[in-house]
N, C-alpha and C. Protein backbone atom coordinates (compact mmCIF):
# COMPACT_ATOMS: atom_id res chain seq x y z
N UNK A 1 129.25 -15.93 -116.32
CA UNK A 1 129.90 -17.18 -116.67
C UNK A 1 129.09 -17.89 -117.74
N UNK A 2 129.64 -18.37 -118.59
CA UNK A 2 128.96 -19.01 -119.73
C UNK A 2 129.58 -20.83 -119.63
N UNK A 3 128.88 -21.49 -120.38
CA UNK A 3 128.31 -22.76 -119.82
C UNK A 3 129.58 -23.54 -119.66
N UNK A 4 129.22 -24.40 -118.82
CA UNK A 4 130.87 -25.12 -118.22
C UNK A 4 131.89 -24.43 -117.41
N UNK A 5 131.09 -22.83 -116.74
CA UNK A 5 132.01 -21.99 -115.92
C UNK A 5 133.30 -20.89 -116.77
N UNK A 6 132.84 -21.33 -117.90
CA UNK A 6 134.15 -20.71 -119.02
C UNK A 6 133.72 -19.07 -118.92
N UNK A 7 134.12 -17.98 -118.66
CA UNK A 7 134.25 -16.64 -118.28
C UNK A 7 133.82 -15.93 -119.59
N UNK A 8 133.04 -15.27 -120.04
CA UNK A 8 132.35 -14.91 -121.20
C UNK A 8 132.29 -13.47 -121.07
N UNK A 9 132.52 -12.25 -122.11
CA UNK A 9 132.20 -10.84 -122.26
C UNK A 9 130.46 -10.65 -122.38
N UNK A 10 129.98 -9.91 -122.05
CA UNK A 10 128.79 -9.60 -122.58
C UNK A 10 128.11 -9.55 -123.60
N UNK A 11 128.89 -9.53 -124.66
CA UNK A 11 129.29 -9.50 -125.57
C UNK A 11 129.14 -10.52 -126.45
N UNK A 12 129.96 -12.03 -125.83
CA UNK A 12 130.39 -12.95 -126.60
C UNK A 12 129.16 -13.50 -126.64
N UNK A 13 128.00 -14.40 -127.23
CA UNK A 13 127.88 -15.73 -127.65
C UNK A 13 128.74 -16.83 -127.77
N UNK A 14 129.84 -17.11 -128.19
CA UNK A 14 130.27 -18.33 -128.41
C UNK A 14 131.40 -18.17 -126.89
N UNK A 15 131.43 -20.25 -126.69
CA UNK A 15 132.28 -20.61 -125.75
C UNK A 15 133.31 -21.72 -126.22
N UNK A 16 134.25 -22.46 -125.58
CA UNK A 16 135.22 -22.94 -126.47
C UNK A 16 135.13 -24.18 -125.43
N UNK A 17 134.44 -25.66 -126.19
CA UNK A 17 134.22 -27.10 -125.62
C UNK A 17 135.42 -27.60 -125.29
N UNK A 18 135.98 -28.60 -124.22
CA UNK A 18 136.91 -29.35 -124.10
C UNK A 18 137.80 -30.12 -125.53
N UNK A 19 136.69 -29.99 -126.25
CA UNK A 19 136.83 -31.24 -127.59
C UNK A 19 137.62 -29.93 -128.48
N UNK A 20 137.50 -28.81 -128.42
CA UNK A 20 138.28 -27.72 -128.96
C UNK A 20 137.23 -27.36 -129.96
N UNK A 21 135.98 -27.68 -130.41
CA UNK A 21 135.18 -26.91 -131.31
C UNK A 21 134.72 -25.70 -130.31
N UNK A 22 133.87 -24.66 -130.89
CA UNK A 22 133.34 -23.50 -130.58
C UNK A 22 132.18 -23.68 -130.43
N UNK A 23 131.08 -23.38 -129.44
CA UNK A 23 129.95 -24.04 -129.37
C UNK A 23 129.02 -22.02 -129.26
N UNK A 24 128.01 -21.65 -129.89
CA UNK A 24 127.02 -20.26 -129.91
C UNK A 24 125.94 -20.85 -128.91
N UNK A 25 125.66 -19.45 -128.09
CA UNK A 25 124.38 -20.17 -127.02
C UNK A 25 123.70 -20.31 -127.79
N UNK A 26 123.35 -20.35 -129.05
CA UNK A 26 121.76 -20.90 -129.43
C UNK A 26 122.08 -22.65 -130.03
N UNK A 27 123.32 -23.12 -129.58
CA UNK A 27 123.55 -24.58 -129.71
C UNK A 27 123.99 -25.41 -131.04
N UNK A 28 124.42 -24.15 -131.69
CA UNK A 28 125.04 -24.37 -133.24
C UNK A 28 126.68 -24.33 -132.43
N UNK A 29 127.56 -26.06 -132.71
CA UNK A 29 128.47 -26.21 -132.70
C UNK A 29 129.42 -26.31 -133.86
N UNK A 30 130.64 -25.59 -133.70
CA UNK A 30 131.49 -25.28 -135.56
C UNK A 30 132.73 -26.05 -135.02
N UNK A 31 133.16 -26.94 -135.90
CA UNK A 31 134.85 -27.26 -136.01
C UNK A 31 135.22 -26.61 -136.38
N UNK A 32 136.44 -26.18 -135.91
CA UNK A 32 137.45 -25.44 -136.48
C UNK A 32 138.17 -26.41 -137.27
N UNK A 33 139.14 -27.24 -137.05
CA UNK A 33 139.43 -28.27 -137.91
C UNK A 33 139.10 -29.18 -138.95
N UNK A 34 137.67 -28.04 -139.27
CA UNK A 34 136.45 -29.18 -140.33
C UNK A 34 136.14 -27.98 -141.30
N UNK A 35 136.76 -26.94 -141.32
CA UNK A 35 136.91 -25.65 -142.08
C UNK A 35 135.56 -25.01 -141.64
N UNK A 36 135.14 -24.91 -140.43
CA UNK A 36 134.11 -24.25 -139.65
C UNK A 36 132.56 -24.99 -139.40
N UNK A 37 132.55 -25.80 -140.41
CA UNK A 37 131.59 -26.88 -140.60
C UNK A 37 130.98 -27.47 -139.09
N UNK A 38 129.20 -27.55 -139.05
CA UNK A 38 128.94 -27.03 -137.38
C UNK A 38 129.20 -28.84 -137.75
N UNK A 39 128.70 -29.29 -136.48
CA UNK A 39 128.87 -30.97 -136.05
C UNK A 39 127.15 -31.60 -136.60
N UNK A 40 127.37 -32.93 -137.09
CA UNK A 40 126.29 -32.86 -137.79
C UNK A 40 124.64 -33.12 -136.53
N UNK A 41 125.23 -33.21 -134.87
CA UNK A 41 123.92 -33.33 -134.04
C UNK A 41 123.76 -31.78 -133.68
N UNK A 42 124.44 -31.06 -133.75
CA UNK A 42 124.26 -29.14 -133.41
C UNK A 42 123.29 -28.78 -134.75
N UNK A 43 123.87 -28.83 -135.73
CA UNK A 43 122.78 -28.70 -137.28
C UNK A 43 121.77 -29.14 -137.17
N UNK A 44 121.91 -30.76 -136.70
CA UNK A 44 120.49 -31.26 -137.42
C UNK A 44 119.60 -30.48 -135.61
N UNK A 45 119.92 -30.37 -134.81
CA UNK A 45 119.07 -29.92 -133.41
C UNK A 45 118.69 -28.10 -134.06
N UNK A 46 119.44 -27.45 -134.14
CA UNK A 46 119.55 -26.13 -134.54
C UNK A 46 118.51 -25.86 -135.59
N UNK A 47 118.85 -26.52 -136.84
CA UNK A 47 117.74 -26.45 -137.73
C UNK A 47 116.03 -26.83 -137.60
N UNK A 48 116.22 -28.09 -136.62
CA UNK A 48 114.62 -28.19 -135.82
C UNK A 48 114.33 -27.45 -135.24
N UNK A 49 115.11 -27.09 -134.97
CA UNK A 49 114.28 -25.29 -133.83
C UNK A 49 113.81 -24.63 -134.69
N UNK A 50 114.75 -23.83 -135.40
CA UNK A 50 114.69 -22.58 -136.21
C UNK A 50 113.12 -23.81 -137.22
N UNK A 51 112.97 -24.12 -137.61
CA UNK A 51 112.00 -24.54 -138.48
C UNK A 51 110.83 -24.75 -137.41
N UNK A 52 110.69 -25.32 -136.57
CA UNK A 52 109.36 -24.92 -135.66
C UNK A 52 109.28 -23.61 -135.42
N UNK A 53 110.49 -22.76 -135.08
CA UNK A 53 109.95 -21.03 -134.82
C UNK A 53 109.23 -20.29 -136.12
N UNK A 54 109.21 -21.18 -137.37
CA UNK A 54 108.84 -20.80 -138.57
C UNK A 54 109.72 -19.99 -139.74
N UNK A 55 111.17 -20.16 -139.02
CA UNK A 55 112.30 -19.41 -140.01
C UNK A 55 111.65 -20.90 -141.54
N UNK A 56 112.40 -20.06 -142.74
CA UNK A 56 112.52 -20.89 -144.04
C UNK A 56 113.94 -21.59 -143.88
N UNK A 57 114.06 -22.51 -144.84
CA UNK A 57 115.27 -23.14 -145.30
C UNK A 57 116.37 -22.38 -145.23
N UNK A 58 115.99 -21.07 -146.18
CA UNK A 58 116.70 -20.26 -146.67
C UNK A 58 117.46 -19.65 -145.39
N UNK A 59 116.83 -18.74 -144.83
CA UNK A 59 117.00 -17.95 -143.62
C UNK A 59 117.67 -18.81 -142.67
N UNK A 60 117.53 -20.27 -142.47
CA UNK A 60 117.84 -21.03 -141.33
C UNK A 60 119.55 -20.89 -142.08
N UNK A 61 119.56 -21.73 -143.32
CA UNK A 61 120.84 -21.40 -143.85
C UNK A 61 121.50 -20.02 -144.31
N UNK A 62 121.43 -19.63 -144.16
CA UNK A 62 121.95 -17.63 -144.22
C UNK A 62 122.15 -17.61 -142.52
N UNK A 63 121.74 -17.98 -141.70
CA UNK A 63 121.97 -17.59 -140.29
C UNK A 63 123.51 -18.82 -139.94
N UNK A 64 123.41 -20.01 -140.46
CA UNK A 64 124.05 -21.13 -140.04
C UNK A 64 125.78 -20.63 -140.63
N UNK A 65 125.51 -19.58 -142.01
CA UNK A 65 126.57 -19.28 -142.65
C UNK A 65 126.94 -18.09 -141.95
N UNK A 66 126.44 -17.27 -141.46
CA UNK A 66 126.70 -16.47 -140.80
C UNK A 66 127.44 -16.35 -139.64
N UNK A 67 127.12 -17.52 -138.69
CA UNK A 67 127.43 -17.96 -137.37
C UNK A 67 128.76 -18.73 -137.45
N UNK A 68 128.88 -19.00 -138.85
CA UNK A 68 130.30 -19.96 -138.80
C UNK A 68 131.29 -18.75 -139.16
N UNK A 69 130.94 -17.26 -139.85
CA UNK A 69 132.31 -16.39 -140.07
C UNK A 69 131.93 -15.74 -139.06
N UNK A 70 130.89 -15.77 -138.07
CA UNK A 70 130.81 -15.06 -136.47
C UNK A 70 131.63 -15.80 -135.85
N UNK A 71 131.75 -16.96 -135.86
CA UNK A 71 132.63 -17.78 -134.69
C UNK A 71 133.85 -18.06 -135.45
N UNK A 72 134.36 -18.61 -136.42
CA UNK A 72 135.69 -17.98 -136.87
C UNK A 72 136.29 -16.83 -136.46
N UNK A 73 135.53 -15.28 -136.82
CA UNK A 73 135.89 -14.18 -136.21
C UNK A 73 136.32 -13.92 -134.74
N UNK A 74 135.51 -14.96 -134.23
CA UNK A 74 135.55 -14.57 -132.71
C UNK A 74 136.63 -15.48 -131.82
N UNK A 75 136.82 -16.40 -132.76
CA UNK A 75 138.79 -16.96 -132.44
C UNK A 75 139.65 -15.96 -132.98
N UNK A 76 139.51 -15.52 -133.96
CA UNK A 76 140.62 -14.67 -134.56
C UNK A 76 140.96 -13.50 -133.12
N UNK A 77 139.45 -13.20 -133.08
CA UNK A 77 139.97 -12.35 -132.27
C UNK A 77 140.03 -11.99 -130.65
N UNK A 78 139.70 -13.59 -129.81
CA UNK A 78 139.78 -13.69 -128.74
C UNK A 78 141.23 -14.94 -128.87
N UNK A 79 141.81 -15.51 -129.54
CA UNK A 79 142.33 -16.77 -129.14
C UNK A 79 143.81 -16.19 -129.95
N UNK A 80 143.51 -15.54 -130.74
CA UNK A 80 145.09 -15.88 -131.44
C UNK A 80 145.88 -14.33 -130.85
């Protein structure tokens, strides 16, 4: 079970919030209705991590872009 009891594949990372955004266990939240764009307290929390673990700018953003056509993908192909 993945967080809030919502039923998850082994597979999945991402779960789907009451508020209807897509939330990744590592706490990067994406609107869908914001053209995937995460929420600006998931970013700014997400990016403090990844920058104390010692990722760069760069890398933090290449992962953030990544995670938004991972979780797009993963409505396409669990929701529709």
């Amino acid at each position: 079970m993945g967080p809030g009891g919502l039923a998850m594949s082994e597979m999945s990372a991402w779960y789907i919030l009451p508020n209807g955004n897509i939330k990744h266990l590592d706490g990067l939240e994406l609107q869908p209705e914001r053209d995937w764009l995460p929420t600006d307290a998931s970013l700014e929390l997400y990016t403090q991590a990844q920058r104390e673990a010692g990722w760069t700018e760069v890398r933090i953003l290449q992962r953030v872009m990544g995670l938004a056509l991972e979780g797009e993908q993963w409505v396409r192909d669990n929701l529709e």
